[in-house]
Protein backbone atom coordinates (compact mmCIF):
# COMPACT_ATOMS: atom_id res chain seq x y z
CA UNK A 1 -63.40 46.90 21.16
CA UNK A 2 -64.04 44.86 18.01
CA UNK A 3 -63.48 41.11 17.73
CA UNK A 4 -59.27 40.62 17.60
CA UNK A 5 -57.67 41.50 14.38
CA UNK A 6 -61.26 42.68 12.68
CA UNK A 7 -60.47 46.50 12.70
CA UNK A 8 -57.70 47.82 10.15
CA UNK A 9 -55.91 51.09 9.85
CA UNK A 10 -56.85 52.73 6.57
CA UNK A 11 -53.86 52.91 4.92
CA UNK A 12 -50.83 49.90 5.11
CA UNK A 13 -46.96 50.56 3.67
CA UNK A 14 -46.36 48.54 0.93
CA UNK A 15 -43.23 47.38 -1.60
CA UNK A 16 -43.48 45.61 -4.74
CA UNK A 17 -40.50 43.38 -6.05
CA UNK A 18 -40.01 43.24 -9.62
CA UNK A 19 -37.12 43.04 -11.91
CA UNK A 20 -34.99 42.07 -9.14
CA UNK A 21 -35.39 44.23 -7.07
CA UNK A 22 -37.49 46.07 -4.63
CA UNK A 23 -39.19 49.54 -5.00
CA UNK A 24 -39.42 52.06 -2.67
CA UNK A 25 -42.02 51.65 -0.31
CA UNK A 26 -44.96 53.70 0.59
CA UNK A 27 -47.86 54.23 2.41
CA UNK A 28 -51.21 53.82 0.58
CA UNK A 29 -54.72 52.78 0.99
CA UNK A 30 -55.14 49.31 2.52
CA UNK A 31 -57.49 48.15 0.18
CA UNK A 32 -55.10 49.45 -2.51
CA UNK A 33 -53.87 45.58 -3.98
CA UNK A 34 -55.08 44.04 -6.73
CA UNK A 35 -53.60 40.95 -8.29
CA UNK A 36 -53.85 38.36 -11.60
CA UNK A 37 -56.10 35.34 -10.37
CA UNK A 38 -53.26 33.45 -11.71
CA UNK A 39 -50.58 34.89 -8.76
CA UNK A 40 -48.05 32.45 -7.18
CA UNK A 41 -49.58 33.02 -3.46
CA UNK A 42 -53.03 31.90 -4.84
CA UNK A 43 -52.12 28.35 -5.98
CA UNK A 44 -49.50 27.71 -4.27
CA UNK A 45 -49.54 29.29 -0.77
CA UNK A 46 -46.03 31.10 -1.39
CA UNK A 47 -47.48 33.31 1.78
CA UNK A 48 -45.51 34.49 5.23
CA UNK A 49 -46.29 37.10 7.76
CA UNK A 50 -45.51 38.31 11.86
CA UNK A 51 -47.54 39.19 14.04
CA UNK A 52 -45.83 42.20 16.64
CA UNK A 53 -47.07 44.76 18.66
CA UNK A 54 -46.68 48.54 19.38
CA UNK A 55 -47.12 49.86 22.71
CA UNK A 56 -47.92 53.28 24.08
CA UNK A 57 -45.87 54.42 27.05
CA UNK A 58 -46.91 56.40 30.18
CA UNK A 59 -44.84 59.21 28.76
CA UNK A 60 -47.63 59.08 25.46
CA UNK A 61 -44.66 57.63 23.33
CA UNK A 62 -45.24 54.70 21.45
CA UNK A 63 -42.73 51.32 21.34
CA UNK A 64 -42.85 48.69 19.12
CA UNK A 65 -42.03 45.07 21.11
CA UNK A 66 -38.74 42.81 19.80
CA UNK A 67 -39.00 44.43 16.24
CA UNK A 68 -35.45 42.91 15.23
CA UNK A 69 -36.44 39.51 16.15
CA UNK A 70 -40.02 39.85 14.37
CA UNK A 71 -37.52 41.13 11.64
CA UNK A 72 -35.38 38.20 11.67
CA UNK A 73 -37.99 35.95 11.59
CA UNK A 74 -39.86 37.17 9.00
CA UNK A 75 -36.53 36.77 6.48
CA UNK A 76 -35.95 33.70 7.42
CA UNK A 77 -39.82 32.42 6.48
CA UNK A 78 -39.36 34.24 3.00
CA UNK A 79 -36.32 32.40 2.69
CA UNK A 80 -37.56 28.68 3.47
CA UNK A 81 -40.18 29.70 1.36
CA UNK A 82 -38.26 30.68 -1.64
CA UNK A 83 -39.54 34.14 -1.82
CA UNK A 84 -37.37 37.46 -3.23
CA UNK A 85 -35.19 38.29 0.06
CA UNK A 86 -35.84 41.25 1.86
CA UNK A 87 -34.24 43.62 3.16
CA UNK A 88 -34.63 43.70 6.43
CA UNK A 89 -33.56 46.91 7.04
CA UNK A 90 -36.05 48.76 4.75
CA UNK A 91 -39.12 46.33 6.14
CA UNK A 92 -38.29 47.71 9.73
CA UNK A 93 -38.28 51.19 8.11
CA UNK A 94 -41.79 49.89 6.33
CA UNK A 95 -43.13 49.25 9.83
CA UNK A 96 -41.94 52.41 12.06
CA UNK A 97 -43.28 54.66 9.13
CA UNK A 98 -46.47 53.14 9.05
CA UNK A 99 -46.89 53.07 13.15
CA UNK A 100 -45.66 56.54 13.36
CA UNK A 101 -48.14 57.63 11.00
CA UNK A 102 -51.32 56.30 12.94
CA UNK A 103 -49.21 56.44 16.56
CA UNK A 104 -52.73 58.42 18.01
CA UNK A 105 -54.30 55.59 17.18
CA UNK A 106 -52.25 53.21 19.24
CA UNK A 107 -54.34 52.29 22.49
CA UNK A 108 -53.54 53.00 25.84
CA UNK A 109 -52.97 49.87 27.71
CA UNK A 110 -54.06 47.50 28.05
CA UNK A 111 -54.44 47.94 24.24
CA UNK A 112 -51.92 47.95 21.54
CA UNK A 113 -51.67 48.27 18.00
CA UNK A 114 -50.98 45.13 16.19
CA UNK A 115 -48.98 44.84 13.15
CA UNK A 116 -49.04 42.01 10.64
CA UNK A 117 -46.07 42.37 7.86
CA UNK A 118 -46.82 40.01 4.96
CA UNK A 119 -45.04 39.16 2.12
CA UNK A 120 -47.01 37.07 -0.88
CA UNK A 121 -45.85 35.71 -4.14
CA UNK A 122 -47.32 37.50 -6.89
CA UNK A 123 -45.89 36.11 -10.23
CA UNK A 124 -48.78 35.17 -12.40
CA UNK A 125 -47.77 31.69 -13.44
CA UNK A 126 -49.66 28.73 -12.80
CA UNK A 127 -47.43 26.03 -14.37
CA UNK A 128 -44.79 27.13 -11.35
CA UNK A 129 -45.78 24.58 -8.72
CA UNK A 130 -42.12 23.50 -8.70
CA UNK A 131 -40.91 27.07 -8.93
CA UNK A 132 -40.81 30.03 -6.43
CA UNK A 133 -42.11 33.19 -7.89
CA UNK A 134 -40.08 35.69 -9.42
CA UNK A 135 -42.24 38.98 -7.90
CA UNK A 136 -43.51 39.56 -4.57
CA UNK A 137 -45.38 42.20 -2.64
CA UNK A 138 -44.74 43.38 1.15
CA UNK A 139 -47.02 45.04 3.42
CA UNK A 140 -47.65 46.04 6.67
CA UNK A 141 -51.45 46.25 8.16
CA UNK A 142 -52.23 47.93 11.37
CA UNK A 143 -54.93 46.65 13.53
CA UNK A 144 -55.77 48.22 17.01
CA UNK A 145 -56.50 45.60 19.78
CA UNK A 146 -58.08 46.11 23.45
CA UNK A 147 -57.95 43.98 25.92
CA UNK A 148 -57.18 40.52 25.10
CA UNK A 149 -58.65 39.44 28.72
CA UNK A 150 -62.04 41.97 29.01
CA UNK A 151 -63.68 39.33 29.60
CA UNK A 152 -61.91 37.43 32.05
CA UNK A 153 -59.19 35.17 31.43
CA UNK A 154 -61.01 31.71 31.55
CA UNK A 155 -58.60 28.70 30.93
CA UNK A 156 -58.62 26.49 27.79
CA UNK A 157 -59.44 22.81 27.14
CA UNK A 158 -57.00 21.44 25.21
CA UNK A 159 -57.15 18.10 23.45
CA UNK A 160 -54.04 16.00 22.69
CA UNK A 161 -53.78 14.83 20.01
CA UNK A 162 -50.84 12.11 19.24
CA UNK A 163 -51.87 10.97 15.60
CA UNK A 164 -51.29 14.44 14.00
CA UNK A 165 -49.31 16.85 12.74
CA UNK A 166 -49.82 20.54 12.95
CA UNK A 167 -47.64 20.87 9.45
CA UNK A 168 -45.09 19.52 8.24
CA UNK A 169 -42.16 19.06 10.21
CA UNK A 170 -39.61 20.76 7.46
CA UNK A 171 -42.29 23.82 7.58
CA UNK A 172 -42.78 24.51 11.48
CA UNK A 173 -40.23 27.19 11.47
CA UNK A 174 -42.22 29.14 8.92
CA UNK A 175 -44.91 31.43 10.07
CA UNK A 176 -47.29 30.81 6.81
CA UNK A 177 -50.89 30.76 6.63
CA UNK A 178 -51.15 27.06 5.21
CA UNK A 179 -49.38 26.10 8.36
CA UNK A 180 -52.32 27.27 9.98
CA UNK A 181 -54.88 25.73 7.51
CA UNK A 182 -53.23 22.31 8.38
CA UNK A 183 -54.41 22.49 11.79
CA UNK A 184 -57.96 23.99 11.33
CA UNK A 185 -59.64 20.56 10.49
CA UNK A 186 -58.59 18.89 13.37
CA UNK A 187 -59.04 22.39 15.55
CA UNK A 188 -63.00 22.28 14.31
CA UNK A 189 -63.50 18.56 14.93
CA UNK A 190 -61.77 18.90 18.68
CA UNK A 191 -64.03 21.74 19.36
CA UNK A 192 -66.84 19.73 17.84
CA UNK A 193 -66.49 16.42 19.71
CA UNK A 194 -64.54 17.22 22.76
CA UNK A 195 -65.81 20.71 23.56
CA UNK A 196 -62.47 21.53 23.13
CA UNK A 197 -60.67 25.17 22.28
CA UNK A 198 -57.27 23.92 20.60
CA UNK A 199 -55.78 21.29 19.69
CA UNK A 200 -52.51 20.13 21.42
CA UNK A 201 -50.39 18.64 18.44
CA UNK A 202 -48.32 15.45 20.30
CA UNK A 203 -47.27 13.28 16.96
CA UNK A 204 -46.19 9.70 18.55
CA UNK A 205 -46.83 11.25 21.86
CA UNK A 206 -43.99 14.12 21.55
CA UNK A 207 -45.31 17.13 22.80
CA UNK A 208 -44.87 20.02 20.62
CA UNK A 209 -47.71 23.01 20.04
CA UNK A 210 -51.44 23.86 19.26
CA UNK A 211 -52.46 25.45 15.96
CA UNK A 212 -51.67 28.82 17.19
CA UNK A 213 -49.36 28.61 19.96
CA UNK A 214 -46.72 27.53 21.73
CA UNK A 215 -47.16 25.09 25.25
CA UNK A 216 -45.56 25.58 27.81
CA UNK A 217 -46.03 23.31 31.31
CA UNK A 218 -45.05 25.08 34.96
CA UNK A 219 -43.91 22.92 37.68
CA UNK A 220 -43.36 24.53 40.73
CA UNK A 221 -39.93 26.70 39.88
CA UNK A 222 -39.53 24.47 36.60
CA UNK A 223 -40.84 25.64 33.27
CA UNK A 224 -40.71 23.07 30.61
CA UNK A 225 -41.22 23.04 26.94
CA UNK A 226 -40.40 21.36 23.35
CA UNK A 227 -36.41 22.48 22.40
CA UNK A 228 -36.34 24.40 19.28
CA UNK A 229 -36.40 22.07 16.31
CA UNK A 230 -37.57 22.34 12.34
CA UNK A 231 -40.88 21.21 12.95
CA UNK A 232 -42.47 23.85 15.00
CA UNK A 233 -42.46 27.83 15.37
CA UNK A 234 -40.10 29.72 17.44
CA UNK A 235 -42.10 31.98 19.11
CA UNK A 236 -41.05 35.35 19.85
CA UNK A 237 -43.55 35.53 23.08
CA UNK A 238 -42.02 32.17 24.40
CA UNK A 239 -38.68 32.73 23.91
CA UNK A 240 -39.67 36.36 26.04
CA UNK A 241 -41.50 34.38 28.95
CA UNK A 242 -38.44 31.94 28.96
CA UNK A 243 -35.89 35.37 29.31
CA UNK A 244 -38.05 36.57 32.24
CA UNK A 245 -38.03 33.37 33.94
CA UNK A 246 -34.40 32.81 33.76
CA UNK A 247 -34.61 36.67 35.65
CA UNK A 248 -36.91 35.05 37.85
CA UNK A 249 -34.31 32.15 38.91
CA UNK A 250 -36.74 29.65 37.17
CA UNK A 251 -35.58 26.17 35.78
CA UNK A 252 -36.06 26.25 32.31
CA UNK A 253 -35.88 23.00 30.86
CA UNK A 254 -35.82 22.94 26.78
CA UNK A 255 -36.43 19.45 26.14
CA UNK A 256 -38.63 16.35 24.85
CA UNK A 257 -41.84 16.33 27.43
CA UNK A 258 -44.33 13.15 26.70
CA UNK A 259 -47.87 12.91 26.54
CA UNK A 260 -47.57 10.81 30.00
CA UNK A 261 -44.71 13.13 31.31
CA UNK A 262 -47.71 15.94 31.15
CA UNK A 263 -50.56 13.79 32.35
CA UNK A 264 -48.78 13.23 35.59
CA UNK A 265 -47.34 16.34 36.05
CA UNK A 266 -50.38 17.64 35.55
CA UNK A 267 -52.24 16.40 38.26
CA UNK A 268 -50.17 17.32 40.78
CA UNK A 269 -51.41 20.68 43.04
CA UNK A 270 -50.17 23.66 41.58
CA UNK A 271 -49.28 22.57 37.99
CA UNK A 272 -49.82 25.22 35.82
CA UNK A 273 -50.35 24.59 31.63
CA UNK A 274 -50.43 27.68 29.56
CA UNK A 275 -50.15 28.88 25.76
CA UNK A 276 -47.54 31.43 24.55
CA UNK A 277 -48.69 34.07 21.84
CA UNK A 278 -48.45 37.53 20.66
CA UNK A 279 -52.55 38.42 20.73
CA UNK A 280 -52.69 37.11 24.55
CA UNK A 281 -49.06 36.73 25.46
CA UNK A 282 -50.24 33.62 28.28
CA UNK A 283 -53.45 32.04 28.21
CA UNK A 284 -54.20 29.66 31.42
CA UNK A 285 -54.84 25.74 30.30
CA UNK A 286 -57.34 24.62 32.80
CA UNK A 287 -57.78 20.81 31.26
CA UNK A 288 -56.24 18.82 28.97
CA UNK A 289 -58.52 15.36 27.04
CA UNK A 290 -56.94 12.65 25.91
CA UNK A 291 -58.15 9.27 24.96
CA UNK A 292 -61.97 10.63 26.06
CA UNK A 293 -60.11 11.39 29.56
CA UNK A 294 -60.75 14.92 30.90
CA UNK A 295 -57.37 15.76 33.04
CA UNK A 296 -57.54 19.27 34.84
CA UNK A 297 -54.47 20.87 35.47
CA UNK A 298 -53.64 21.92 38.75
CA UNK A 299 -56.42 23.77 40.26
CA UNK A 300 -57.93 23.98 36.80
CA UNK A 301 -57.64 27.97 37.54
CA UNK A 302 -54.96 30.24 36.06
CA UNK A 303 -51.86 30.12 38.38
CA UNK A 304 -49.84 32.71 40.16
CA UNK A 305 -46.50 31.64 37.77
CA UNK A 306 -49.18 32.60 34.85
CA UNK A 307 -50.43 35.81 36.06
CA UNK A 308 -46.89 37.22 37.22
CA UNK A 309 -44.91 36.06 34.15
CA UNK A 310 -47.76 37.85 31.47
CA UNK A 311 -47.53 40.82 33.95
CA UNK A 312 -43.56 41.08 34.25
CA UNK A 313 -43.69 41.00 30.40
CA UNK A 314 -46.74 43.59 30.12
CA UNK A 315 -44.79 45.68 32.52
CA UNK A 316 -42.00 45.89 29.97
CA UNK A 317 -43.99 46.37 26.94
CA UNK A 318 -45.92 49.96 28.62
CA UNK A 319 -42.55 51.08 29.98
CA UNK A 320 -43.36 50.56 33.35
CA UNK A 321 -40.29 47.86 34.31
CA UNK A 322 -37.01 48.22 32.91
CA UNK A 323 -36.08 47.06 29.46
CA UNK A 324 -33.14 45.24 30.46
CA UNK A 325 -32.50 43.67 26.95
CA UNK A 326 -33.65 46.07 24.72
CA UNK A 327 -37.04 44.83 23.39
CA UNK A 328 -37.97 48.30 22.62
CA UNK A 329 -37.68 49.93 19.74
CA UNK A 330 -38.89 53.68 19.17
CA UNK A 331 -41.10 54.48 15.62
């Protein structure tokens, strides 16, 4: 399988909104968009998208993984970002029609088809820098994935980092892609002088979340990580992990956790550090740098709390545990 997220379906659904309102969707060619070099989205970043996941079941039926919640999310970036409202009914319509039409091409696990709804401001108007744009397009790409783990799942080195920001705190709640380009400067300079994968944003020593992830810390039976707030994204996979947990008669503790709170935590036998996501759902944290300090976590290894939490959730998403809150949703 091809590097994540590098293969596309050939064809995407699509809706355009214009003179107030939206049109009805359909499913064309993925290289079908064309816009004025003067569009909203292209000076000033009035971009938003999910990132979800369909599933294919033992029975050969396919699933698609917390679509309401990917749903929900999604209206409530357009909406901090002051683009036309969707309907949020007609974009989960957008997203089963599209799946269902390329459903044989959904892996088998461990695979999945990923699906990446996006919604960009398209109003050709450059002296709008103050102003959200008046037309928008949806879509929804389709990109099959393998194995996130082929190739073993080695832990991460993360380096925290307590002068930054990932973005800014009013926009953590939206999933945009200049959120992202806020953090891939200091990303490229922690890989570059720390040998470091990610950066582990900890502003006046708070910590919160990498560039593309959320953090979570296991102690023992305790889980802990940063309580919801503006200035970071809600992630659908943590708040999932979090559910099983609670199943699991885990502590989980929603809260403030400092840069010296982790250090010592993490040096105690067993500590387990991991990041939250859709592409991997949990990847193991095996050391953590700060101040030109290498800490390792635990054993440094992926822990057993790791490996059976991304299972119990994996088990769910292929149909083979119950769906005891209704994550699934047919195409």
């Amino acid at each position: 399988m091809s590097t994540f997220g590098t293969v596309f379906m050939p064809e995407m659904a699509i809706s355009r909104f214009e003179n107030d309102s939206w049109d009805t969707s359909s499913i064309v060619s993925a290289d079908s968009i064309s816009m004025h070099p003067g569009a909203h989205v292209l000076h000033y970043s009035s971009t938003c998208f999910e990132g979800l996941k369909a599933f294919r079941q033992d029975d050969g039926s396919v699933k698609i993984f917390r679509l309401d919640r990917s749903i929900a999310r999604f209206a409530q970036s357009t909406e901090l970002l002051s683009l036309p409202t969707i309907d949020k009914e007609a974009t989960a319509q957008m997203i089963k029609d599209v799946v269902a039409k390329f459903a044989a091409e959904v892996p088998a696990p461990p695979g999945s088809m990923y699906i990446r709804p996006t919604h960009i401001g398209t109003e050709p108007a450059i002296g709008k820098a103050a102003s959200p744009s008046l037309t928008s397009i949806q879509y929804i790409l389709l990109s099959p994935v393998g194995d996130y783990f082929s190739g073993g799942s080695a832990t991460l080195r993360l380096l925290l980092d307590d002068s930054g920001m990932r973005c800014a705190p009013h926009n953590g709640r939206i999933k945009s892609g200049g959120n992202y380009a806020s953090a891939l400067g200091p990303i490229m300079r922690a890989r570059e002088s720390h040998d470091a994968h990610q950066v582990l944003f900890c502003p006046d020593g708070d910590v919160q979340e990498t560039g593309a992830a959320n953090f979570l810390l296991i102690d023992g039976n305790e889980i802990i990580t940063k309580a919801l707030d503006d200035s970071f994204l809600h992630g659908i996979t943590r708040d999932s992990i979090l559910t099983l947990a609670r199943d699991m008669g885990m502590t989980v503790s929603e809260r403030q956790l400092t840069i010296e709170e982790l250090l010592e935590r993490a040096a105690k036998p067993g500590t387990e550090a991991t990041l939250s996501g859709t592409a991997a759902v949990l990847t193991p944290v095996g050391e953590l740098v700060h101040n030109g300090k290498v800490y390792t976590v635990g054993s440094g290894n992926e822990g057993p709390t790791t490996t059976k939490l991304r299972s119990a959730i994996n088990d769910i998403q292929w149909g083979r545990a119950e769906d005891k809150h209704g994550w699934l949703f047919d195409v």
